[in-house]
Structure formats: structure tokens, C-alpha cells
Protein backbone atom coordinates (compact mmCIF):
# COMPACT_ATOMS: atom_id res chain seq x y z
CA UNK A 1 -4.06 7.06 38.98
CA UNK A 2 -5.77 5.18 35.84
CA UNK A 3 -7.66 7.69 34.64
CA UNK A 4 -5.91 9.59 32.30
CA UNK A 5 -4.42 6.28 30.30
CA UNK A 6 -7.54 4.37 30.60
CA UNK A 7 -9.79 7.54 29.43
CA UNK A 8 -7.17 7.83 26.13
CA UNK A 9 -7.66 4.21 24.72
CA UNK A 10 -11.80 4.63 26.18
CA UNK A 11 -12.40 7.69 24.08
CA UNK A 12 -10.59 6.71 21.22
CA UNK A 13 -10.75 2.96 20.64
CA UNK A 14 -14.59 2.14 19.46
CA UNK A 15 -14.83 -0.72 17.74
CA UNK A 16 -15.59 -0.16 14.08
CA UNK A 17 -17.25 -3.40 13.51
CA UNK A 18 -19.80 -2.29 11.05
CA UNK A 19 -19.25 1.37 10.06
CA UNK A 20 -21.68 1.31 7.46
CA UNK A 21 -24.70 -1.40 9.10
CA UNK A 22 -27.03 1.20 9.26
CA UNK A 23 -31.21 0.84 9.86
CA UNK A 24 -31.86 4.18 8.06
CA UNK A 25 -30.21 6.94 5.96
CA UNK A 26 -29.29 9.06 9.08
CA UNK A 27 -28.23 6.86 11.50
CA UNK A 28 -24.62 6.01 12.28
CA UNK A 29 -23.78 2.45 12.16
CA UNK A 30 -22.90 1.42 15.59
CA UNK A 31 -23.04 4.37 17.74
CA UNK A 32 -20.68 2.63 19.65
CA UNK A 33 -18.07 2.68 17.51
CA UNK A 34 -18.86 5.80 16.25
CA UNK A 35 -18.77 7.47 19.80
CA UNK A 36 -15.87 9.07 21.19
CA UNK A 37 -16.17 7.15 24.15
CA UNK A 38 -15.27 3.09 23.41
CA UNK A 39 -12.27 1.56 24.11
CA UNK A 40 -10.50 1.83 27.38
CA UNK A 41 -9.86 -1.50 26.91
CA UNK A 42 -6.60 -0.83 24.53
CA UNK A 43 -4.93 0.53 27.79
CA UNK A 44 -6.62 -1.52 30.25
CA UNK A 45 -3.95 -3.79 30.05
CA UNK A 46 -1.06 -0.92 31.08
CA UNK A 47 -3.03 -0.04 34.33
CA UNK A 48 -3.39 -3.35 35.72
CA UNK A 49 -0.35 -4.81 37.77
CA UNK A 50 2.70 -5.14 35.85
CA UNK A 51 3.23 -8.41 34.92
CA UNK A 52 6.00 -10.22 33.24
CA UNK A 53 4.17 -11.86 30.32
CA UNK A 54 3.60 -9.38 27.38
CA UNK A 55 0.31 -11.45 25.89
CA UNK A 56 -3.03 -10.44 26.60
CA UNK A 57 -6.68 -12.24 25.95
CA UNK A 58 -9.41 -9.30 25.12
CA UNK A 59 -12.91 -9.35 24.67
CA UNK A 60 -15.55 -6.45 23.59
CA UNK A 61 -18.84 -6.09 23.22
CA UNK A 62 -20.28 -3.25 21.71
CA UNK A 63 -24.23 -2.85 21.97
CA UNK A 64 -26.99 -0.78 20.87
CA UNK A 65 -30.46 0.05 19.81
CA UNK A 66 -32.61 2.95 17.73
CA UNK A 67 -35.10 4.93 19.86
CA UNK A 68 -37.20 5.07 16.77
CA UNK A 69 -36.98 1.35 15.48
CA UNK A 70 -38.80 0.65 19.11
CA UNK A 71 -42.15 2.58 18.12
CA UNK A 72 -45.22 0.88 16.15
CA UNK A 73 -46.02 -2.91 16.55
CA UNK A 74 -42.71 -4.61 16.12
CA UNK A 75 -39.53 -3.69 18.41
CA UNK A 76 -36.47 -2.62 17.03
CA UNK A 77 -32.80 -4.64 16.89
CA UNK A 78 -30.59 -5.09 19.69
CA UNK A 79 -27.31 -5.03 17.78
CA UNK A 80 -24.44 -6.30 19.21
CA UNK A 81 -20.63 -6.47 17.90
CA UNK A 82 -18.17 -8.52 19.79
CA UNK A 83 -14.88 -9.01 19.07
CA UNK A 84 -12.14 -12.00 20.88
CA UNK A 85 -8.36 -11.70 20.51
CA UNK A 86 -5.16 -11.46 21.33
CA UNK A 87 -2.49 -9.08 22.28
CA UNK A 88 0.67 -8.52 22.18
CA UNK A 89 1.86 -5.72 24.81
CA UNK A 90 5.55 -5.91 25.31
CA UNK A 91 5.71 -1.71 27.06
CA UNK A 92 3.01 0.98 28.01
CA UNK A 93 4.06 2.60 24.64
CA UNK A 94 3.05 0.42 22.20
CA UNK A 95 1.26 -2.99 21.25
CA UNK A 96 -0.28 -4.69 18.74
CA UNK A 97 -3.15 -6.81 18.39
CA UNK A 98 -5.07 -9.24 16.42
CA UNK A 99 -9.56 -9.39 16.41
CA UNK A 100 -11.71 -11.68 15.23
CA UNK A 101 -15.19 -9.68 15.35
CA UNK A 102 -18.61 -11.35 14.99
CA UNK A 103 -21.93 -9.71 15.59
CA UNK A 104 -25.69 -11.02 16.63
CA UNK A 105 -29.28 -8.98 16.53
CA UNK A 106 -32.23 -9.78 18.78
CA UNK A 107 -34.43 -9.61 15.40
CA UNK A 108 -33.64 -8.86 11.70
CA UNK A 109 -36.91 -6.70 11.27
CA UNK A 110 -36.14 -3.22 10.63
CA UNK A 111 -32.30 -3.92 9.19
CA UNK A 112 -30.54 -1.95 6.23
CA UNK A 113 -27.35 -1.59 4.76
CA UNK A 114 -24.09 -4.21 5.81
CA UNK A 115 -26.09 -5.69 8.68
CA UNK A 116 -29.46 -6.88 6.37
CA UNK A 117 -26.34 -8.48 4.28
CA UNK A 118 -25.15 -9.80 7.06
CA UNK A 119 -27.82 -11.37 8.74
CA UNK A 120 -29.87 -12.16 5.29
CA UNK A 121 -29.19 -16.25 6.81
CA UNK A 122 -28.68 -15.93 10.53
CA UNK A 123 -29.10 -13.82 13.56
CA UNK A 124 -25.58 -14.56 14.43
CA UNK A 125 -22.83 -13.64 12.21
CA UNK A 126 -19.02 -13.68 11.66
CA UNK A 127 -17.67 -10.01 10.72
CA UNK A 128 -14.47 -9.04 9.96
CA UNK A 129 -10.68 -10.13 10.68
CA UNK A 130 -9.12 -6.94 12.35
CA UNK A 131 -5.03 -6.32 12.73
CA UNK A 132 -4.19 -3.47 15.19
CA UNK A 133 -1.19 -1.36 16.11
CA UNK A 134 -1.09 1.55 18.79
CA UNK A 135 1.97 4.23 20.16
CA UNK A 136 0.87 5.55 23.17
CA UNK A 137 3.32 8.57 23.42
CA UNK A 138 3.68 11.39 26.04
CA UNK A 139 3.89 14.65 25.83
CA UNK A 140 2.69 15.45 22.27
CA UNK A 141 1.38 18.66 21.98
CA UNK A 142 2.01 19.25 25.53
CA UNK A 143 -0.73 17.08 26.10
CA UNK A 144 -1.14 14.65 29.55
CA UNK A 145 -1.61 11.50 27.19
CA UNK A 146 -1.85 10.71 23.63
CA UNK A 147 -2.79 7.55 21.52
CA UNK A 148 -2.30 6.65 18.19
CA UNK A 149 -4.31 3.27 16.71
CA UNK A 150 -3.75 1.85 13.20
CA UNK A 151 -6.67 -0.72 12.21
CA UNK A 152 -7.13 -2.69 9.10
CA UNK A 153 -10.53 -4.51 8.85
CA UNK A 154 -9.95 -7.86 6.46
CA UNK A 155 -12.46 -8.44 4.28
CA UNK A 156 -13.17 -11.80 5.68
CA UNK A 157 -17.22 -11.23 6.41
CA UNK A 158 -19.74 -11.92 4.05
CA UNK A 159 -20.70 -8.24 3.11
CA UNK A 160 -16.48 -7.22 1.92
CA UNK A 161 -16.70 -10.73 0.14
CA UNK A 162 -20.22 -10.01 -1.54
CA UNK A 163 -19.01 -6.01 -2.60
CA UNK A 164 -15.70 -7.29 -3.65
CA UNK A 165 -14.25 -5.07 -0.96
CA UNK A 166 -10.18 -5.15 -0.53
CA UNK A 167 -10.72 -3.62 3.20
CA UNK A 168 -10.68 -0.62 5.13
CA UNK A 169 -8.34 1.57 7.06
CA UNK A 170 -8.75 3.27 10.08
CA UNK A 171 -6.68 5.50 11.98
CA UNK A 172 -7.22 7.32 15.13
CA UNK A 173 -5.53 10.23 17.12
CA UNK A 174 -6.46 11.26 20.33
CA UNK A 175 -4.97 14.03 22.92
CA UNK A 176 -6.15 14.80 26.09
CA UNK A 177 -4.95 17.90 28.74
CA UNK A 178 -5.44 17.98 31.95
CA UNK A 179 -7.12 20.92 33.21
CA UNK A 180 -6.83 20.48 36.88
CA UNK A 181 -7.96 17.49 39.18
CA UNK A 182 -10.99 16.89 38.25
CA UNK A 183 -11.65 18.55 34.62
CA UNK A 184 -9.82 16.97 31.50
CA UNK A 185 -10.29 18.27 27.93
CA UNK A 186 -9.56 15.89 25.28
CA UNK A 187 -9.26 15.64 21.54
CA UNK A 188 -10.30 12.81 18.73
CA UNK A 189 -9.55 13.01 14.99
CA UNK A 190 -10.21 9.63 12.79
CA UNK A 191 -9.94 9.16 9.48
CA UNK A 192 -11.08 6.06 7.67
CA UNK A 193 -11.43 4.59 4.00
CA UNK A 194 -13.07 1.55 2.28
CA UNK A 195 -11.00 0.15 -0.74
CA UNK A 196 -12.78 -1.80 -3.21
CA UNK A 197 -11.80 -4.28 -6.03
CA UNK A 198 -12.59 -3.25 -9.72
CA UNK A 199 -14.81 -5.47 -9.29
CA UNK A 200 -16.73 -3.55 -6.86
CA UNK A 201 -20.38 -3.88 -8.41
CA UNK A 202 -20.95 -0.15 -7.21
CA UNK A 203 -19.47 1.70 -10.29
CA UNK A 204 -20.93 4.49 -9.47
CA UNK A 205 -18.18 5.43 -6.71
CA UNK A 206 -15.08 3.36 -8.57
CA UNK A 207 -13.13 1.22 -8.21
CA UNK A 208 -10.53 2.52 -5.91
CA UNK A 209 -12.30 3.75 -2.71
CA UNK A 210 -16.16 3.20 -1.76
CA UNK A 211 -15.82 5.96 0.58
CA UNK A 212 -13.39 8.62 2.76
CA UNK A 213 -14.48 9.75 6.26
CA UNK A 214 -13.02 11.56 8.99
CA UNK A 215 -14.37 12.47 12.08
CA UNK A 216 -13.62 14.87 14.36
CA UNK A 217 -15.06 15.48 18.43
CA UNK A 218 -13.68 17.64 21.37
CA UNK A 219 -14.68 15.96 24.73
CA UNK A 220 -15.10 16.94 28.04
CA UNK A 221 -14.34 14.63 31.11
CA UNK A 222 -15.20 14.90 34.91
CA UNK A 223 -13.54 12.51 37.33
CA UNK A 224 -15.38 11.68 40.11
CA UNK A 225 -12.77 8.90 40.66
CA UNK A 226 -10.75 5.91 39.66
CA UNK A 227 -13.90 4.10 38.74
CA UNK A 228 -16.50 6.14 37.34
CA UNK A 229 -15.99 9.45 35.12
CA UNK A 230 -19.03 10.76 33.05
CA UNK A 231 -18.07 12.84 30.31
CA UNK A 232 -19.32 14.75 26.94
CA UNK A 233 -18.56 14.82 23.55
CA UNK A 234 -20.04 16.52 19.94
CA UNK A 235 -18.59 14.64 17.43
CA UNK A 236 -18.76 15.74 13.44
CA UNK A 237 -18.90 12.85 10.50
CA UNK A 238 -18.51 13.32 6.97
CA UNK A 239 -18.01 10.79 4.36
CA UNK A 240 -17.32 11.48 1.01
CA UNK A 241 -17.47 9.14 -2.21
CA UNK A 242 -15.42 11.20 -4.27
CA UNK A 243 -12.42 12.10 -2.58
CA UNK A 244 -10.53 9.54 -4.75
CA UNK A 245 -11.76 12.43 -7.81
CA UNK A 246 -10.31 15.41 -5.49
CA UNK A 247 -13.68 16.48 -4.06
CA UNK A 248 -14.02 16.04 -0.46
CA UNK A 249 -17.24 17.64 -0.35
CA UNK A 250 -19.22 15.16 2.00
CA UNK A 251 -21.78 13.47 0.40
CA UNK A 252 -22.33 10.84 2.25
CA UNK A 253 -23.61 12.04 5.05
CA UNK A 254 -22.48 15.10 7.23
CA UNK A 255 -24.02 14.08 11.11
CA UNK A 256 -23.44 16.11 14.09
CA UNK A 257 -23.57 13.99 16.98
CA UNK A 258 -24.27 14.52 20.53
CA UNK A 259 -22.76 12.12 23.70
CA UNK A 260 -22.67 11.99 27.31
CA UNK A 261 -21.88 8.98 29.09
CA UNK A 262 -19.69 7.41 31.65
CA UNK A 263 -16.68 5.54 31.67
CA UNK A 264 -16.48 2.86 34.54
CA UNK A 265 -13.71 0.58 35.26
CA UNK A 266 -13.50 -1.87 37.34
CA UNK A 267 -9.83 -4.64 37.49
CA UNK A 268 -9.63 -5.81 33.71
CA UNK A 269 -13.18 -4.26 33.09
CA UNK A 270 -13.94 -1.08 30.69
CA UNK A 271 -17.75 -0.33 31.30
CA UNK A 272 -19.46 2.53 28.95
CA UNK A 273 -23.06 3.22 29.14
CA UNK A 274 -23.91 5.73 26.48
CA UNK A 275 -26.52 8.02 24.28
CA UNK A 276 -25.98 9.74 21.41
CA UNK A 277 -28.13 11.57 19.44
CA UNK A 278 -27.03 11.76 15.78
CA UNK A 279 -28.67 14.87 13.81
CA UNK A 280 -28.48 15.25 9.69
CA UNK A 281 -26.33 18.83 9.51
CA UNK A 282 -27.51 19.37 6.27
CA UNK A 283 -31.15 19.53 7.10
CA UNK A 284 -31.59 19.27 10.51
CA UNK A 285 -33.18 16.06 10.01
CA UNK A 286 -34.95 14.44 13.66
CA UNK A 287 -34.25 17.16 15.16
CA UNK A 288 -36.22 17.95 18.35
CA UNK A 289 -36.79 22.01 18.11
CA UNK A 290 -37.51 22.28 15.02
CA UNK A 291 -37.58 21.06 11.59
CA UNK A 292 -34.38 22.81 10.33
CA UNK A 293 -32.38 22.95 13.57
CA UNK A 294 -28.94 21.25 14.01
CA UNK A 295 -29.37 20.21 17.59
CA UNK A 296 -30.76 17.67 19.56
CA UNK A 297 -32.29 14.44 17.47
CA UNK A 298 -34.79 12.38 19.70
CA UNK A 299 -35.73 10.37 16.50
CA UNK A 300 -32.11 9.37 16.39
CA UNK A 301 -31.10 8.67 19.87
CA UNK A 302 -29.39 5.53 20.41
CA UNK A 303 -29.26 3.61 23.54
CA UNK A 304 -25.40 2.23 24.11
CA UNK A 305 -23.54 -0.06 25.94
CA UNK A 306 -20.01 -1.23 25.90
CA UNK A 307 -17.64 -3.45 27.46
CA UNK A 308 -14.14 -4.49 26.95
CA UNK A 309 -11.69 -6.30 29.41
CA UNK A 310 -8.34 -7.36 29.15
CA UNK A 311 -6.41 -10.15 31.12
């Protein structure tokens, strides 16, 4: 049954293509990537028949817009981060892998942070160079099926040359139990970090890191069958600047963030129609009851879709 080694790598693998492209203070860069649910596609590959040659051609597409960049007289992005490569799967426990990402918007109106860098020139752009490792191990925790992915984002783009950036790290740990048939409980915990040059022309922060984040979800998965599983997820972000100075205090931003989805798969296909609704935990920011509630964000809802494949 592919569901419970597919759903690992889906809920675990999003794409960090531009963790800090964002088109306003609160929003999370690609939703996508930030969700729990993107990436079947590193264990596509493992539920497909076996075959004898360990090298694998992937794709991914990762794509989203803002609910609120859509209102007034001129429409909001449609960001999309896409990644080709190639793989190198020799068992179902481990495999490496190596990205080239590049990204594209429908319109550069209403962009901020890494993606108005980005796309200062062009609507289309080349992002960054990303090596990958994952262990796929069983029985950790007495959980059903664990996966553990190692990423290092190059700083070939524009933006990592421009900040004098030496890279980031990423690492991701997911779990997941099953709770009978059709019910499976899962865990995510990701940590990441941007090094910087000292000649990062941000002083402010230093020289050593630009920022620490981790991020944390429990998610909740129904299988209706081997194609099509909805699920939820309430993930927690914080990112600190000065973790390198021993305070972790997030300052950076500290986002709750609701999901619900579906995870569809189809041969070599991952599918993963999403929304998430990111909401500021510090002040409630966009939030839909009331001014200083934690919960639901309409102003921040994100329309997501993903989709990987592996051959």
C-alpha cells in the first residue's frame, strides 16, 4: 500500500525555494514549502515498480498566490518555484539528490523581500543550486515510517550573491503512526539557518547567521485510498536573528499556521492542492474573529498547488 511511504516524503519534503520571498511582513514565503504537506515526490520513486537502475529524473513545481494581493485594481502574483534534477536512489532507505531550482511570477506588482530581488530584471528567474540527502528508517520511535532530509541551498541565485550569503541549511524529521486503517497521526520538526559572509551588508544580525528557524506541526491524515488522502496540519514558525548571541527568542516572526489539503498520487505523480492560513501569534494579526485572536487569518490565506513526479 503507498500510502504510508508516499505520505512521509509528501508531508515532509516542501521545497524551500525561497524561504524568505515574502509579499508582506506576515506572510510565509512559499506556503508551499512552508506547509507540512509537499513532497511525496522524495519517495515516489520507492513505490513505483522496482527497477534495476538506481537514477531518477524529478521535477516540482510548487505554486501559490495571496488572498489579499488579489483585492483592489491590480491582481496579485502567481508565484511559482520549480525545481529539475537528478537522483540517485540505490535502496528504499536512503538517496541522494541534486536540484537546480528556478522560479517565475505572473506579475512583479505587489513583490517584497528575495523575490522583488529576484525578479528586479525578469519574470523568470534562476534560484538556487540545492544538494540533498535522505534515511528513510523504520521503526523509530515505534513509528510506521520515518524520514530524515538534509538540504543545502547554494548560493548560486542572484539574491545569496547580492547579500553575500554562504547558504542555508535545512533539515527535516518526520514520524508518522498509524492509528488504524484509515487514521494516521504524523509528526514534522525542521530546523533551518542562513549563513552569511562578513560581508553580509546586514550588520545588524552579523556576520555568522542571518537567521535560525525551526518549525514544528502535528498532522492528521485520512485515507480514503491509494490515490487521494486529505489531511490537516497546524504548523508553528519562529525565526530568530540572534540565536548566534544565545537568544532564541523569535523575533522574526512567530506564525501559527493552519492547513488542510489533499495528497493525490497518481504512477510517478505527487499532486497537493492546498490552503493555509498563516496568523501573526504575537498579535493576532489577519485574524478573522477578532483583532487579537490567534486563529483563523482570511487576510493571509494562500491558495496552493504542488506537484512533483519522479521517473
Amino acid at each position: 500500500m503507498k500510502t504510508v511511504l508516499i505520505t512521509i516524503a509528501t508531508l515532509l519534503c516542501a521545497q524551500a525555494f525561497a524561504q524568505d520571498a515574502t509579499t508582506s511582513t506576515l506572510k510565509v514565503a512559499n506556503p508551499g514549502q512552508s506547509s507540512t504537506a509537499p513532497a511525496a515526490e522524495a519517495s515516489i520513486s520507492t513505490t513505483a515498480p522496482k527497477q534495476e537502475n538506481p537514477w531518477h529524473f524529478t521535477l516540482g513545481s510548487e505554486n501559490f498566490t495571496y488572498e489579499a494581493d488579489h483585492r483592489g485594481t491590480d491582481a496579485g502574483p502567481i508565484i511559482s518555484y520549480n525545481f529539475v534534477g537528478a537522483r540517485y536512489a540505490p535502496s528504499k532507505l536512503w538517496e541522494l539528490e541534486l536540484r537546480q531550482q528556478f522560479q517565475i511570477t505572473s506579475s512583479r506588482e505587489k513583490l517584497a523581500g528575495r523575490d522583488a530581488i529576484l525578479h528586479r530584471d525578469s519574470a523568470t528567474a534562476m534560484a538556487e543550486t540545492v544538494l540533498r540527502a535522505a534515511l528513510k528508517p523504520t521503526g523509530w520511535m515505534g513509528s510506521s515510517a520515518a524520514l530524515m532530509d538534509l538540504r543545502y541551498y547554494a548560493p548560486t541565485d542572484a539574491v545569496s550573491q547580492e547579500n553575500h550569503e554562504m547558504g542555508r541549511v535545512r533539515f527535516d524529521n518526520y514520524f508518522e503512526w498509524t492509528m488504524s486503517p484509515k487514521f494516521t497521526m504524523a509528526g514534522l520538526l525542521s530546523s533551518r539557518v542562513l549563513f552569511n559572509s562578513g560581508n553580509n551588508p546586514n550588520k545588524a544580525v552579523g556576520a555568522d547567521a542571518e537567521y535560525y528557524q525551526v518549525k514544528a506541526a502535528p498532522i492528521f491524515i485520512y485515507t480514503m485510498n491509494d490515490h487521494i488522502n486529505p489531511y490537516y496540519a497546524y504548523t508553528f514558525a519562529g525565526k530568530s536573528s540572534q540565536a548566534q548571541r544565545g537568544n532564541w527568542e523569535p523575533d522574526m516572526g512567530n506564525i501559527g499556521s493552519h492547513e488542510v489539503g489533499l495528497n493525490m498520487y497518481y504512477g510517478a505523480f505527487y499532486i497537493n492542492p492546498a490552503l493555509i492560513s498563516d496568523t501573526n501569534l504575537e498579535n493576532g494579526s489577519g485574524s478573522v474573529l477578532s483583532a487579537d485572536s490567534r486563529a483563523f487569518s482570511y487576510e493571509n490565506l494562500s491558495y496552493n498547488l504542488n506537484v512533483y513526479a519522479v521517473f
